[in-house]
C-alpha atoms as a PDB file:
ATOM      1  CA  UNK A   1     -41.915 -23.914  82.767  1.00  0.00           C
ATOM      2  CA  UNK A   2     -43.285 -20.710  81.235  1.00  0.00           C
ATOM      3  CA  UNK A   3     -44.605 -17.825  82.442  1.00  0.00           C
ATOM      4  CA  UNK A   4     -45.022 -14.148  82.939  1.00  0.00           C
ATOM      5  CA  UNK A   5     -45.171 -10.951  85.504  1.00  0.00           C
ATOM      6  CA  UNK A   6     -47.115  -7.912  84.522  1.00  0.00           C
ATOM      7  CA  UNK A   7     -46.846  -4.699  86.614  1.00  0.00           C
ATOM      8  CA  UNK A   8     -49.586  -2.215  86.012  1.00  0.00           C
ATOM      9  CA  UNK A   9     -48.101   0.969  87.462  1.00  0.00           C
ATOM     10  CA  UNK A  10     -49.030   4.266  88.062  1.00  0.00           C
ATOM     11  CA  UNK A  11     -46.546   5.600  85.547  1.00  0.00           C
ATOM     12  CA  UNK A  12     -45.572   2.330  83.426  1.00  0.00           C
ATOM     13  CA  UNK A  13     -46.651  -0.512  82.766  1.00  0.00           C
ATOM     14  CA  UNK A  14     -43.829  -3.650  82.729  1.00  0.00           C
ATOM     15  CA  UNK A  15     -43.979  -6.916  81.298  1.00  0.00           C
ATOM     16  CA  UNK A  16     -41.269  -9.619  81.485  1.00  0.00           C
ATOM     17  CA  UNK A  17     -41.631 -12.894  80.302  1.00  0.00           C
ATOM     18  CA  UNK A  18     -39.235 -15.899  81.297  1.00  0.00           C
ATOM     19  CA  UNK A  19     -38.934 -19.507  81.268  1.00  0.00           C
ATOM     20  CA  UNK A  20     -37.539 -21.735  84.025  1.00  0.00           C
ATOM     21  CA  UNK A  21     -34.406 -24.005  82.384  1.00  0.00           C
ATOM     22  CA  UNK A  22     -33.758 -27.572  83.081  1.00  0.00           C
ATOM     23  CA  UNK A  23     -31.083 -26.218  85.577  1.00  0.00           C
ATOM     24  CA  UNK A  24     -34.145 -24.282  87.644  1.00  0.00           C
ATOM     25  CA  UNK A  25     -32.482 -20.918  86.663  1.00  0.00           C
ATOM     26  CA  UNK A  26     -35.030 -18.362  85.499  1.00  0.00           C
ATOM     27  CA  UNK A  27     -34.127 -16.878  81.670  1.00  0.00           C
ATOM     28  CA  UNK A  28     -35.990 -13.746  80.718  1.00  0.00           C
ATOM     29  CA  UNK A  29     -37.233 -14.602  76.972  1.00  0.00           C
ATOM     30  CA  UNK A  30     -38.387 -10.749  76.540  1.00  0.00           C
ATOM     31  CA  UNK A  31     -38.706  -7.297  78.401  1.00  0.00           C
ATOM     32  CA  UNK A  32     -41.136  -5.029  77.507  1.00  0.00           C
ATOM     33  CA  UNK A  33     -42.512  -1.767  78.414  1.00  0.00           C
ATOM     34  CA  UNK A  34     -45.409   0.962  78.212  1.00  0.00           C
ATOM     35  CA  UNK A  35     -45.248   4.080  79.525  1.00  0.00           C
ATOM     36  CA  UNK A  36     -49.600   4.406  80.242  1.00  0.00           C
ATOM     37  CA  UNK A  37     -49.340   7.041  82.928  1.00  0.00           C
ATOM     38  CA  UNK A  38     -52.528   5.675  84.631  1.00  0.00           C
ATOM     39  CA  UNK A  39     -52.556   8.121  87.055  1.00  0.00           C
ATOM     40  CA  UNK A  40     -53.182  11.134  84.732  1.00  0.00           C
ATOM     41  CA  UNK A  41     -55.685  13.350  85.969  1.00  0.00           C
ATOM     42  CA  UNK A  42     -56.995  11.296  88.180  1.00  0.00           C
ATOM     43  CA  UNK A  43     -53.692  10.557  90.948  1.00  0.00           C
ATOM     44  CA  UNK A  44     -54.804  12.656  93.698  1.00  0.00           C
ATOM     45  CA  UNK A  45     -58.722  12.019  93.167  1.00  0.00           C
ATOM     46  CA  UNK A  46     -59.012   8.417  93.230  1.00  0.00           C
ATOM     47  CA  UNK A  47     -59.852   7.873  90.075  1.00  0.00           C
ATOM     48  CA  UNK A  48     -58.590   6.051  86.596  1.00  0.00           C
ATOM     49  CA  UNK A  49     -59.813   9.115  83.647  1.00  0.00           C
ATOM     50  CA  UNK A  50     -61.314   7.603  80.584  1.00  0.00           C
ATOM     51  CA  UNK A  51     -58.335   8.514  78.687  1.00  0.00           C
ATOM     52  CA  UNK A  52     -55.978   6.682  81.140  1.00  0.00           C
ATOM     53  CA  UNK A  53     -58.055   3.610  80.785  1.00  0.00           C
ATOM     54  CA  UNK A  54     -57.952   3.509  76.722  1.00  0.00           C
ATOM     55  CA  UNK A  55     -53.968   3.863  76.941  1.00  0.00           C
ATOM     56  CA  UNK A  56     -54.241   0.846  79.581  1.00  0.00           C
ATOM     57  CA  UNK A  57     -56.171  -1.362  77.811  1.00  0.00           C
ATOM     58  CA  UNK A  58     -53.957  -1.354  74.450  1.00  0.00           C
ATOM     59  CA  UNK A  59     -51.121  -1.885  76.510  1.00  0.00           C
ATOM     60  CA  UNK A  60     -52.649  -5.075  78.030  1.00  0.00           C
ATOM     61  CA  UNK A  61     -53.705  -5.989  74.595  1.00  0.00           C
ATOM     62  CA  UNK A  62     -50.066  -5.404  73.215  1.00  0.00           C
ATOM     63  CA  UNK A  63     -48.886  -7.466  76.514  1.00  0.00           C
ATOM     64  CA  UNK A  64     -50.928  -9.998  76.003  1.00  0.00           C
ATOM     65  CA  UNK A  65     -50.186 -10.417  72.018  1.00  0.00           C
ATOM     66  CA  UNK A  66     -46.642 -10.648  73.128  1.00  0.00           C
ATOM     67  CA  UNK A  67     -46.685 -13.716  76.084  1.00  0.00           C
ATOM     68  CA  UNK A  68     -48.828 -15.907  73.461  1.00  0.00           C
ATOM     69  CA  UNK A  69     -46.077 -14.986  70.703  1.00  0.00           C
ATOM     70  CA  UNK A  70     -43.900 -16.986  73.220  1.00  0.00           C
ATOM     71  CA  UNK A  71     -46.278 -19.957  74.214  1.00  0.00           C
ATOM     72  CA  UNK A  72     -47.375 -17.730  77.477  1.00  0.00           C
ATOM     73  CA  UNK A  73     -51.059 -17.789  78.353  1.00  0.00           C
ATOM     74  CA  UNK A  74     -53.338 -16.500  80.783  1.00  0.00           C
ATOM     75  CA  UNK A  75     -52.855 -18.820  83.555  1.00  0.00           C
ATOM     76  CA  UNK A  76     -49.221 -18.448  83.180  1.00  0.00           C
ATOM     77  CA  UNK A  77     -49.365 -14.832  84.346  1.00  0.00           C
ATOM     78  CA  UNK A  78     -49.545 -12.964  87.126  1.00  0.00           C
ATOM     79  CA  UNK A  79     -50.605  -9.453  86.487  1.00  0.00           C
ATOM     80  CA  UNK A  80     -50.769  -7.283  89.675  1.00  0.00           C
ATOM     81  CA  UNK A  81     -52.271  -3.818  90.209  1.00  0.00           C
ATOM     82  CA  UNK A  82     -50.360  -1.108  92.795  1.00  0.00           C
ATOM     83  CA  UNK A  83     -50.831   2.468  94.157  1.00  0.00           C
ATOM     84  CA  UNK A  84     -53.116   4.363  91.056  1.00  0.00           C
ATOM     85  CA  UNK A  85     -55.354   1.244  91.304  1.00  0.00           C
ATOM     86  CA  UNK A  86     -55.339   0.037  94.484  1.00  0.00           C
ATOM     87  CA  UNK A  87     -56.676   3.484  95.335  1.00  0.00           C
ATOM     88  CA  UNK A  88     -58.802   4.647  92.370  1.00  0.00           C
ATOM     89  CA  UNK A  89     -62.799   4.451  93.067  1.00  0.00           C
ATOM     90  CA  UNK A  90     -62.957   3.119  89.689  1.00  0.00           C
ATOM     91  CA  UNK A  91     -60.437   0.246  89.500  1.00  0.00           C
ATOM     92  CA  UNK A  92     -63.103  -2.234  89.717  1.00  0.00           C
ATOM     93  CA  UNK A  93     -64.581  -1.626  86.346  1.00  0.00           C
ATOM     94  CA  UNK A  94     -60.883  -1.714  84.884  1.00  0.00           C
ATOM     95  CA  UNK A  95     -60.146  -5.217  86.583  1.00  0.00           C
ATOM     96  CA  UNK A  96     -63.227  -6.528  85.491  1.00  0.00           C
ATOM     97  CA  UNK A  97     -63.372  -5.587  81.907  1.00  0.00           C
ATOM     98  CA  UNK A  98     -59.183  -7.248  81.710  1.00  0.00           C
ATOM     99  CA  UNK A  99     -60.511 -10.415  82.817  1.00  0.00           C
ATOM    100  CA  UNK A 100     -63.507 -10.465  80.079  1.00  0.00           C
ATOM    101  CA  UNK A 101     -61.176  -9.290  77.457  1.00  0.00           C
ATOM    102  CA  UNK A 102     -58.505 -11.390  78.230  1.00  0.00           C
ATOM    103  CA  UNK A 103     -60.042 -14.105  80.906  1.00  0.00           C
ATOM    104  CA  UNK A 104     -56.539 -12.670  83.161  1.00  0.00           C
ATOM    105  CA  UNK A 105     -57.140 -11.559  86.885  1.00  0.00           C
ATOM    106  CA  UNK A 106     -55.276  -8.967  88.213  1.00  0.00           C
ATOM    107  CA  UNK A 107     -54.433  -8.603  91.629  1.00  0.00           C
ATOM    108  CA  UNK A 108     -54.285  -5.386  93.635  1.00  0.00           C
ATOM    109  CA  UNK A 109     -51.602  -5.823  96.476  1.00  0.00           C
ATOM    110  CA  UNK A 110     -51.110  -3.160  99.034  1.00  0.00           C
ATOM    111  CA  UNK A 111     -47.959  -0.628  99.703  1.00  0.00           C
ATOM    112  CA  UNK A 112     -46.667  -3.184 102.563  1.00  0.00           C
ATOM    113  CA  UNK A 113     -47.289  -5.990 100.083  1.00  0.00           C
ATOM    114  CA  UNK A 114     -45.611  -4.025  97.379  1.00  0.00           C
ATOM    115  CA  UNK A 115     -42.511  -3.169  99.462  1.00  0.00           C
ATOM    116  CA  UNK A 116     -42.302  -6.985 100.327  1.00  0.00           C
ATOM    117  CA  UNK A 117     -41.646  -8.263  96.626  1.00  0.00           C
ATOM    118  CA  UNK A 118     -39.684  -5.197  95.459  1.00  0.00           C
ATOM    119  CA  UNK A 119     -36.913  -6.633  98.270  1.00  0.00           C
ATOM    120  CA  UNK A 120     -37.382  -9.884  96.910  1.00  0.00           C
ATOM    121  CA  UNK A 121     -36.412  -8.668  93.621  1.00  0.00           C
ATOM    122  CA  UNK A 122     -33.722  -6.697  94.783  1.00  0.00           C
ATOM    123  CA  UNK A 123     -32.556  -9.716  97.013  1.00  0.00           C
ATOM    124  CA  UNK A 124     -32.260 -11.618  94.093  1.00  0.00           C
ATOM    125  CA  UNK A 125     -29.093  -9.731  92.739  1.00  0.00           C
ATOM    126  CA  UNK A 126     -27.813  -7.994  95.720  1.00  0.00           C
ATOM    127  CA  UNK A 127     -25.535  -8.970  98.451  1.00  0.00           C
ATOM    128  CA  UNK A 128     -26.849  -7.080 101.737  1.00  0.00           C
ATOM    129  CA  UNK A 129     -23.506  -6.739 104.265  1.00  0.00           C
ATOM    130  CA  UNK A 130     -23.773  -5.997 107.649  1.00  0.00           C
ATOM    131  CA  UNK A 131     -24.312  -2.692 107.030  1.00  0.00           C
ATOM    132  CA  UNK A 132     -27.847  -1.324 106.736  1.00  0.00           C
ATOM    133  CA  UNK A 133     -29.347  -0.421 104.027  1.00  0.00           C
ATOM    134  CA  UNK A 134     -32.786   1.719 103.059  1.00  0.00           C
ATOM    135  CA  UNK A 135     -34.326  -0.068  99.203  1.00  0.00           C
ATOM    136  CA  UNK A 136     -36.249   2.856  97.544  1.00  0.00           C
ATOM    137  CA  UNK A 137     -38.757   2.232  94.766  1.00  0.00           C
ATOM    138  CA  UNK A 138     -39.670   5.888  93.659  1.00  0.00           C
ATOM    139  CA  UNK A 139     -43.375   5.273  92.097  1.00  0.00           C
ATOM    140  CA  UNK A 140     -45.975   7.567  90.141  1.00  0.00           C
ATOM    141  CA  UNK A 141     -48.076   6.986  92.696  1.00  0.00           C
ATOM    142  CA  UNK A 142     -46.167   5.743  95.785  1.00  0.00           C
ATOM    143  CA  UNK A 143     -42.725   5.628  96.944  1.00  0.00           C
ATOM    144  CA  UNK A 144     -41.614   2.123  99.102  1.00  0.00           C
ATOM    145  CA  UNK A 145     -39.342   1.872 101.737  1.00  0.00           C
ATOM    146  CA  UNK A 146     -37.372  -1.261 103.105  1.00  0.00           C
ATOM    147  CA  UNK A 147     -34.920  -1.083 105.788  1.00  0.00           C
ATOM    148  CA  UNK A 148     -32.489  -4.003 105.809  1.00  0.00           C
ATOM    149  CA  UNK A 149     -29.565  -5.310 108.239  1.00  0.00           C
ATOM    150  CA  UNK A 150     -27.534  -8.000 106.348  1.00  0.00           C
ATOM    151  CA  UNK A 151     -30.541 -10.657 105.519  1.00  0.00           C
ATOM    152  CA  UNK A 152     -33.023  -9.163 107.646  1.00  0.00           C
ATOM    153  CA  UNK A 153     -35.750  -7.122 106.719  1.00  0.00           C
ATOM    154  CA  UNK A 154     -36.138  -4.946 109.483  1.00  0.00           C
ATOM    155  CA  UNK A 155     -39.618  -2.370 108.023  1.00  0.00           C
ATOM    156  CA  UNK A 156     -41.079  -2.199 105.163  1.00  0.00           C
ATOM    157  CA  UNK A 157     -43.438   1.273 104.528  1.00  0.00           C
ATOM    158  CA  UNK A 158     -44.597   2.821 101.442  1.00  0.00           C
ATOM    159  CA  UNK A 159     -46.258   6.586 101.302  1.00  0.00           C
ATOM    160  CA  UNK A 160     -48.498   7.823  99.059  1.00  0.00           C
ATOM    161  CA  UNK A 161     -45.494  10.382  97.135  1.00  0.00           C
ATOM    162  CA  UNK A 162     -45.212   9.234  94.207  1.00  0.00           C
ATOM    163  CA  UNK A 163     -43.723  11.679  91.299  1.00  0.00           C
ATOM    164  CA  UNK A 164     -46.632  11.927  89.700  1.00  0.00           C
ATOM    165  CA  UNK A 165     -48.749  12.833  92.429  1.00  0.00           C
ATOM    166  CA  UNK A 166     -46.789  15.810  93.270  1.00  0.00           C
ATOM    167  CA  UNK A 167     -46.291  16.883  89.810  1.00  0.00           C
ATOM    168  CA  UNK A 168     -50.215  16.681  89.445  1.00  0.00           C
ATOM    169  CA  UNK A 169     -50.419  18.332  92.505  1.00  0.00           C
ATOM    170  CA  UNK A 170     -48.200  21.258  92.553  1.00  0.00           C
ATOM    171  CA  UNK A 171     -48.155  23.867  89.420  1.00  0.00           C
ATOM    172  CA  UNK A 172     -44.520  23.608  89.096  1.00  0.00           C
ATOM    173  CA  UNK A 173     -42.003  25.790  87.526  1.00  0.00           C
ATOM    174  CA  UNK A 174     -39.947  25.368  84.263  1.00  0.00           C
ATOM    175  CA  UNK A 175     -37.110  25.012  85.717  1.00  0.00           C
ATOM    176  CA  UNK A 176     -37.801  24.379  89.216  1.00  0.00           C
ATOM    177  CA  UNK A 177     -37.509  27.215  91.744  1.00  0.00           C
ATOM    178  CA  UNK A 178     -36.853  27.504  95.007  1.00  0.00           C
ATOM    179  CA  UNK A 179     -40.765  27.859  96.027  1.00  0.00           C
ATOM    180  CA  UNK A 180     -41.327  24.772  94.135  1.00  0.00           C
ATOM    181  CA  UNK A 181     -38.785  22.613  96.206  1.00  0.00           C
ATOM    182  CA  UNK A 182     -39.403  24.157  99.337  1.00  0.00           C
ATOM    183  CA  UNK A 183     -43.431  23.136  98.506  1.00  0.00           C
ATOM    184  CA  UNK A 184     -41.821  19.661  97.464  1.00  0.00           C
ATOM    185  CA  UNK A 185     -39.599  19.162 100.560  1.00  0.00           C
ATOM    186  CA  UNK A 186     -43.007  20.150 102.713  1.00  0.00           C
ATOM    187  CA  UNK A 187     -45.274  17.894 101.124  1.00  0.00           C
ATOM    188  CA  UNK A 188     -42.756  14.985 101.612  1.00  0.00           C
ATOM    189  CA  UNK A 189     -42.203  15.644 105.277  1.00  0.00           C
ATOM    190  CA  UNK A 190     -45.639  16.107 105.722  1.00  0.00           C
ATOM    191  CA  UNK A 191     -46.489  12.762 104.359  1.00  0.00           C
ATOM    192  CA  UNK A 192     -43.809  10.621 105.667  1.00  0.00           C
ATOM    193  CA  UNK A 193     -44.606  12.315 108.972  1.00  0.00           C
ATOM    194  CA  UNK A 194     -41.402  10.849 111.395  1.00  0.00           C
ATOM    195  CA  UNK A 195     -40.376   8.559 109.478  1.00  0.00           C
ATOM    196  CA  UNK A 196     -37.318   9.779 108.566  1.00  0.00           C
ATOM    197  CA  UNK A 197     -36.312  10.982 112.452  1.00  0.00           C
ATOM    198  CA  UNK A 198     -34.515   7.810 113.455  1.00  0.00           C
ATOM    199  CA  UNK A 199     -33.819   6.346 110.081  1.00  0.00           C
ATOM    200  CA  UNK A 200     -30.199   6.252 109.279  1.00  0.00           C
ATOM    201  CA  UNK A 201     -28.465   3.640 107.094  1.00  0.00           C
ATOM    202  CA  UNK A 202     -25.064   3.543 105.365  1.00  0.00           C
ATOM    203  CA  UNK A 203     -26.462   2.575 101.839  1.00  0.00           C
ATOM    204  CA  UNK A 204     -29.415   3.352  99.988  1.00  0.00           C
ATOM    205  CA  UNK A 205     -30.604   0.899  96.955  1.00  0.00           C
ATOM    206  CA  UNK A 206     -32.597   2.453  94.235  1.00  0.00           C
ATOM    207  CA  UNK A 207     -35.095  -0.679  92.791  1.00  0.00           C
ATOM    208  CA  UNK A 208     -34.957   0.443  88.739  1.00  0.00           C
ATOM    209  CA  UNK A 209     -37.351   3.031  87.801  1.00  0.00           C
ATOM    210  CA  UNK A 210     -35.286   6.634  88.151  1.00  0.00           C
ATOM    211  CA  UNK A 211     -32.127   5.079  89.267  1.00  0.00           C
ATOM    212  CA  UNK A 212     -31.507   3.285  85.776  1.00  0.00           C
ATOM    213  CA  UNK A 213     -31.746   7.168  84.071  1.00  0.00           C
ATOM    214  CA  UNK A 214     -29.034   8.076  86.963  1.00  0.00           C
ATOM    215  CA  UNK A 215     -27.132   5.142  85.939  1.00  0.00           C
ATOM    216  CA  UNK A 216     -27.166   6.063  82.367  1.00  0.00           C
ATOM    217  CA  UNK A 217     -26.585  10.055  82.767  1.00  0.00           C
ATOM    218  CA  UNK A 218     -23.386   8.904  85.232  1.00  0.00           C
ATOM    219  CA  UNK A 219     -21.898   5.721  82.506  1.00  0.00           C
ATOM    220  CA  UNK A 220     -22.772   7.482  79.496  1.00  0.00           C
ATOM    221  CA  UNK A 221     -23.884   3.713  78.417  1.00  0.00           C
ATOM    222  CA  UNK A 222     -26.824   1.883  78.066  1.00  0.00           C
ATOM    223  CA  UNK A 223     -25.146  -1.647  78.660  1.00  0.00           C
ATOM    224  CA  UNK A 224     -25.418  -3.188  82.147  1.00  0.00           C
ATOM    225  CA  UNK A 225     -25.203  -6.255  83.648  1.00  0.00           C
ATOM    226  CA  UNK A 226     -29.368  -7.176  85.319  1.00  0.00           C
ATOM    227  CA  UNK A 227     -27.884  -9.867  87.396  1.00  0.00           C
ATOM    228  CA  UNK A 228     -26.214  -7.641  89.684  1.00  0.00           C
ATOM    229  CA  UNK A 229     -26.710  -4.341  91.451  1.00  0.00           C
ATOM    230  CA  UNK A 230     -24.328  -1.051  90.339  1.00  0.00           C
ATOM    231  CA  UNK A 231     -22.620   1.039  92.814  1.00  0.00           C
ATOM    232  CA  UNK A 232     -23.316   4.614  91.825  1.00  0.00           C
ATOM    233  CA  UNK A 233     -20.401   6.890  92.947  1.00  0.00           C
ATOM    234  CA  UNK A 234     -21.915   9.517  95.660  1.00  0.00           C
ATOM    235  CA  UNK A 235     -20.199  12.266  94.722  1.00  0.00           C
ATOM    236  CA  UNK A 236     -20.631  11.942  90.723  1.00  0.00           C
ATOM    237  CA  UNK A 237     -24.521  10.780  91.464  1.00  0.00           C
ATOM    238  CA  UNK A 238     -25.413  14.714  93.739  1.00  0.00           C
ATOM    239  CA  UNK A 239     -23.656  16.549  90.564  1.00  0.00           C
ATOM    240  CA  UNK A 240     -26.246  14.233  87.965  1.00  0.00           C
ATOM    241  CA  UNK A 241     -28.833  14.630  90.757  1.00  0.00           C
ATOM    242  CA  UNK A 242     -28.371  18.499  90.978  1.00  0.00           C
ATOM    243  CA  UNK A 243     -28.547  18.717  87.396  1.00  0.00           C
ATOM    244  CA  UNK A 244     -31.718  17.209  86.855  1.00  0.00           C
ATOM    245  CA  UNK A 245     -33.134  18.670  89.410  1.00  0.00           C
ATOM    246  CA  UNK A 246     -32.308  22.232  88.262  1.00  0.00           C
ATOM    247  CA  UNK A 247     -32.767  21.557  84.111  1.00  0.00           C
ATOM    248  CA  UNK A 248     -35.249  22.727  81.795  1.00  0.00           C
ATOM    249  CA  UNK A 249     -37.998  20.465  80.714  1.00  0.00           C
ATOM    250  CA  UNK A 250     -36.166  21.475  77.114  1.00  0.00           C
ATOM    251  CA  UNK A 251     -32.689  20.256  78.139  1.00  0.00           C
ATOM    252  CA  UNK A 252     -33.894  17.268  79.577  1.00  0.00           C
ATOM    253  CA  UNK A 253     -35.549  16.587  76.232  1.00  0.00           C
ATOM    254  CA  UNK A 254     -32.533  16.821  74.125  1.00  0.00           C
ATOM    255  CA  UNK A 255     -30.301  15.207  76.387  1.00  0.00           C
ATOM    256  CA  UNK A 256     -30.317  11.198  74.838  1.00  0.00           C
ATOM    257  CA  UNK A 257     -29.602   9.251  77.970  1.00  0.00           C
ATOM    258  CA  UNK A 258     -32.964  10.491  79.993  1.00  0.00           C
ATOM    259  CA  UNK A 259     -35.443   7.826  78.727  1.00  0.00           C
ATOM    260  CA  UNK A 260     -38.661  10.114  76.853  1.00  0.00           C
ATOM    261  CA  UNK A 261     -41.094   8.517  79.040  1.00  0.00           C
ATOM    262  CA  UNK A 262     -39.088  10.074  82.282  1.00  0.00           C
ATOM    263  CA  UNK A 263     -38.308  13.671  80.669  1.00  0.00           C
ATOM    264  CA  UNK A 264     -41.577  14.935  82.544  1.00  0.00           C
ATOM    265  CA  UNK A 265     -40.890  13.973  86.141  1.00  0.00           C
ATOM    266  CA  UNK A 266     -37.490  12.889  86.025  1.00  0.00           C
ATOM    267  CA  UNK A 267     -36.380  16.279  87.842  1.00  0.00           C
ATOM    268  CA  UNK A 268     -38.727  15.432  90.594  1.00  0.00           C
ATOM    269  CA  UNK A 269     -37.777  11.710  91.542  1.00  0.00           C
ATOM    270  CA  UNK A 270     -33.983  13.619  91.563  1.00  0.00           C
ATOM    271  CA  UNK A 271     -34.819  15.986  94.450  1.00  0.00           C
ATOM    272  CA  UNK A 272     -37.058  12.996  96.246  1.00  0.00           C
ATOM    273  CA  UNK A 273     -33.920  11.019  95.894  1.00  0.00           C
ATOM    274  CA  UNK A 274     -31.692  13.812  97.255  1.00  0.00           C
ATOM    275  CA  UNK A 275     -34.293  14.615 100.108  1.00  0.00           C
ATOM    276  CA  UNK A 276     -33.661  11.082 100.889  1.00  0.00           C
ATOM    277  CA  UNK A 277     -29.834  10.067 100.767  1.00  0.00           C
ATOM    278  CA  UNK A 278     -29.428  12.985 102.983  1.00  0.00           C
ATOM    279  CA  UNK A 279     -31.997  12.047 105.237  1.00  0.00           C
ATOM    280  CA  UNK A 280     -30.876   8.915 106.155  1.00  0.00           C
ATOM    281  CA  UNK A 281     -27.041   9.672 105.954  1.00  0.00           C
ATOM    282  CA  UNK A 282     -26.511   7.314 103.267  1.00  0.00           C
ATOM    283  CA  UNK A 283     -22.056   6.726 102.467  1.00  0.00           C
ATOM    284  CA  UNK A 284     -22.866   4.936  99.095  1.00  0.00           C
ATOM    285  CA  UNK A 285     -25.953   4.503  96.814  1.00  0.00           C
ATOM    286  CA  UNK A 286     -26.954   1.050  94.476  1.00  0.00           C
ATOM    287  CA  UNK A 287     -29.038   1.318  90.958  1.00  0.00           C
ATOM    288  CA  UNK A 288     -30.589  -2.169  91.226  1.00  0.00           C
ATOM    289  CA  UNK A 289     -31.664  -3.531  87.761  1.00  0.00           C
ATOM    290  CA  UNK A 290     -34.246  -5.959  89.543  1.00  0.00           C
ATOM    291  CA  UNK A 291     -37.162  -4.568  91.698  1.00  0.00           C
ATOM    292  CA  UNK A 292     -40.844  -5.717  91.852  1.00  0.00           C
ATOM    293  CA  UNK A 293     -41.225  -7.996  88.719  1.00  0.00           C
ATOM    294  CA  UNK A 294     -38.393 -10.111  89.451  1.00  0.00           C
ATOM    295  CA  UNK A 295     -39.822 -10.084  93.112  1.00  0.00           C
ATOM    296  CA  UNK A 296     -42.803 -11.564  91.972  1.00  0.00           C
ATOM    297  CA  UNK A 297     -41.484 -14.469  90.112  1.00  0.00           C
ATOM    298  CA  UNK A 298     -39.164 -15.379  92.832  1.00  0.00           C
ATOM    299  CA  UNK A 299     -42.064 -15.502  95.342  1.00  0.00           C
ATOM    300  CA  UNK A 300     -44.967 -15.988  92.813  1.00  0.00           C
ATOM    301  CA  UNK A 301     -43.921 -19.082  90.814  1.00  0.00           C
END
């Protein structure tokens, strides 16, 4: 068996295809990327621009073009839609042109859905203990939360503040300054209301995204095993953490191991990530190579 996962983010857009093996073990055939930033101008009001849409729609094409280079077709895939679509005013008109262009349906799933297969994915390569633990997908548009005790899944939330909402929201500073996180730090207490009062767990597990570039600023190396999930050393990770979070948009852009696509927002997804370990008291953070894609073809297929 052959098939696909598409995930049509706010910032990126990610494509993995994979075939099943006579030994029912999954084998990724290809990963691919495209960093669309869908939620350009449009994040905080609803809608997908014009602009956002062309960029889309090319990387779809380009998507596409790649799963039939590798006997993948339309009813193979599963292409799903999360928090710049699900909210946009406009997403129907996207959806519907995909499917005429490429007879595909995408699927809009909502932030409780969403949190649901990212643990799947992370599930998939890491061993929860009987510790808890607190997965965090930081998204353009959304950030998800799922609280774990060994096996069990104990909430699941997701709030609308993602990266690139705040960035389109807020005129930040280059560097950030002190007004700028303090507006930050507001706007995230704000929307995760109490959330955070009575949440404590030892480890926090960061599903891809913004924990891969902490994982590469920290190993120097862009080599890692996806099968498993990578202990990032606390101490090491607040010094990377506190220097993206205090760079230059210009030293971010010369420095090799911060992926282009993240150099923009990448010192906003720090503080969030900050904000968070020390909000829920965290004694050891995970980068986990596997998040929502591999969530959906371990529940999807």
């Amino acid at each position: 068996m052959k098939g696909a996962v598409i995930d049509l983010g706010t910032n990126t857009f990610g494509l993995i295809v994979f075939r099943e093996t006579a030994s029912k073990k999954i084998e990724v055939l290809i990963r691919d990327k495209a960093f669309v930033n869908l939620g350009e101008g449009g994040i905080n009001s609803n809608i997908i621009t014009e602009k956002a849409m062309k960029r889309a729609y090319f990387a779809m094409e380009h998507f596409l073009d790649t799963c039939r280079s590798f006997g993948v077709y339309p009813e193979q895939i599963r292409a799903f839609g999360t928090s710049a679509l699900r909210d946009a005013s406009n997403a129907k008109e996207f959806i519907d042109k995909i499917c005429t262009l490429h007879d595909l349906e995408v699927i809009l799933i909502d932030g409780k859905g969403e949190a649901e297969l990212i643990y799947q994915g992370v599930r998939s390569i890491h061993h929860f203990g009987a510790d808890r633990s607190c997965i965090m997908d930081i998204g353009g548009g959304s950030t998800e939360f799922i609280v774990t005790k060994s096996n069990t899944v104990l909430e699941e939330s997701s709030f609308n503040i993602g990266i690139s909402r705040i960035t389109q929201l807020f005129d930040l500073s280059d560097p950030l300054n002190s007004e700028d996180i303090n507006r930050i730090k507001l706007f995230l207490e704000y929307q995760t209301k109490d959330y955070f009062k009575t949440l404590s767990a030892e480890h926090l597990i960061g599903a891809a995204g913004s924990f891969e570039t902490y994982y590469l600023l920290l190993n120097k190396s862009s080599s890692y095993d996806i099968q498993k999930t990578h202990l990032l050393p606390l101490e090491e990770l607040h010094k990377v953490l506190d220097f993206l979070i205090y760079s230059s948009h210009e030293e971010r852009m010369n420095n090799y191991w911060i992926v282009d696509y993240r150099k923009d927002m990448i010192n906003v997804a720090a503080y969030k990530t900050k904000w968070v370990l020390n909000q829920i008291g965290a004694k050891a953070c995970y980068f986990s190579p596997a998040g929502i894609k591999e969530g959906v073809i371990s529940t999807c297929f």
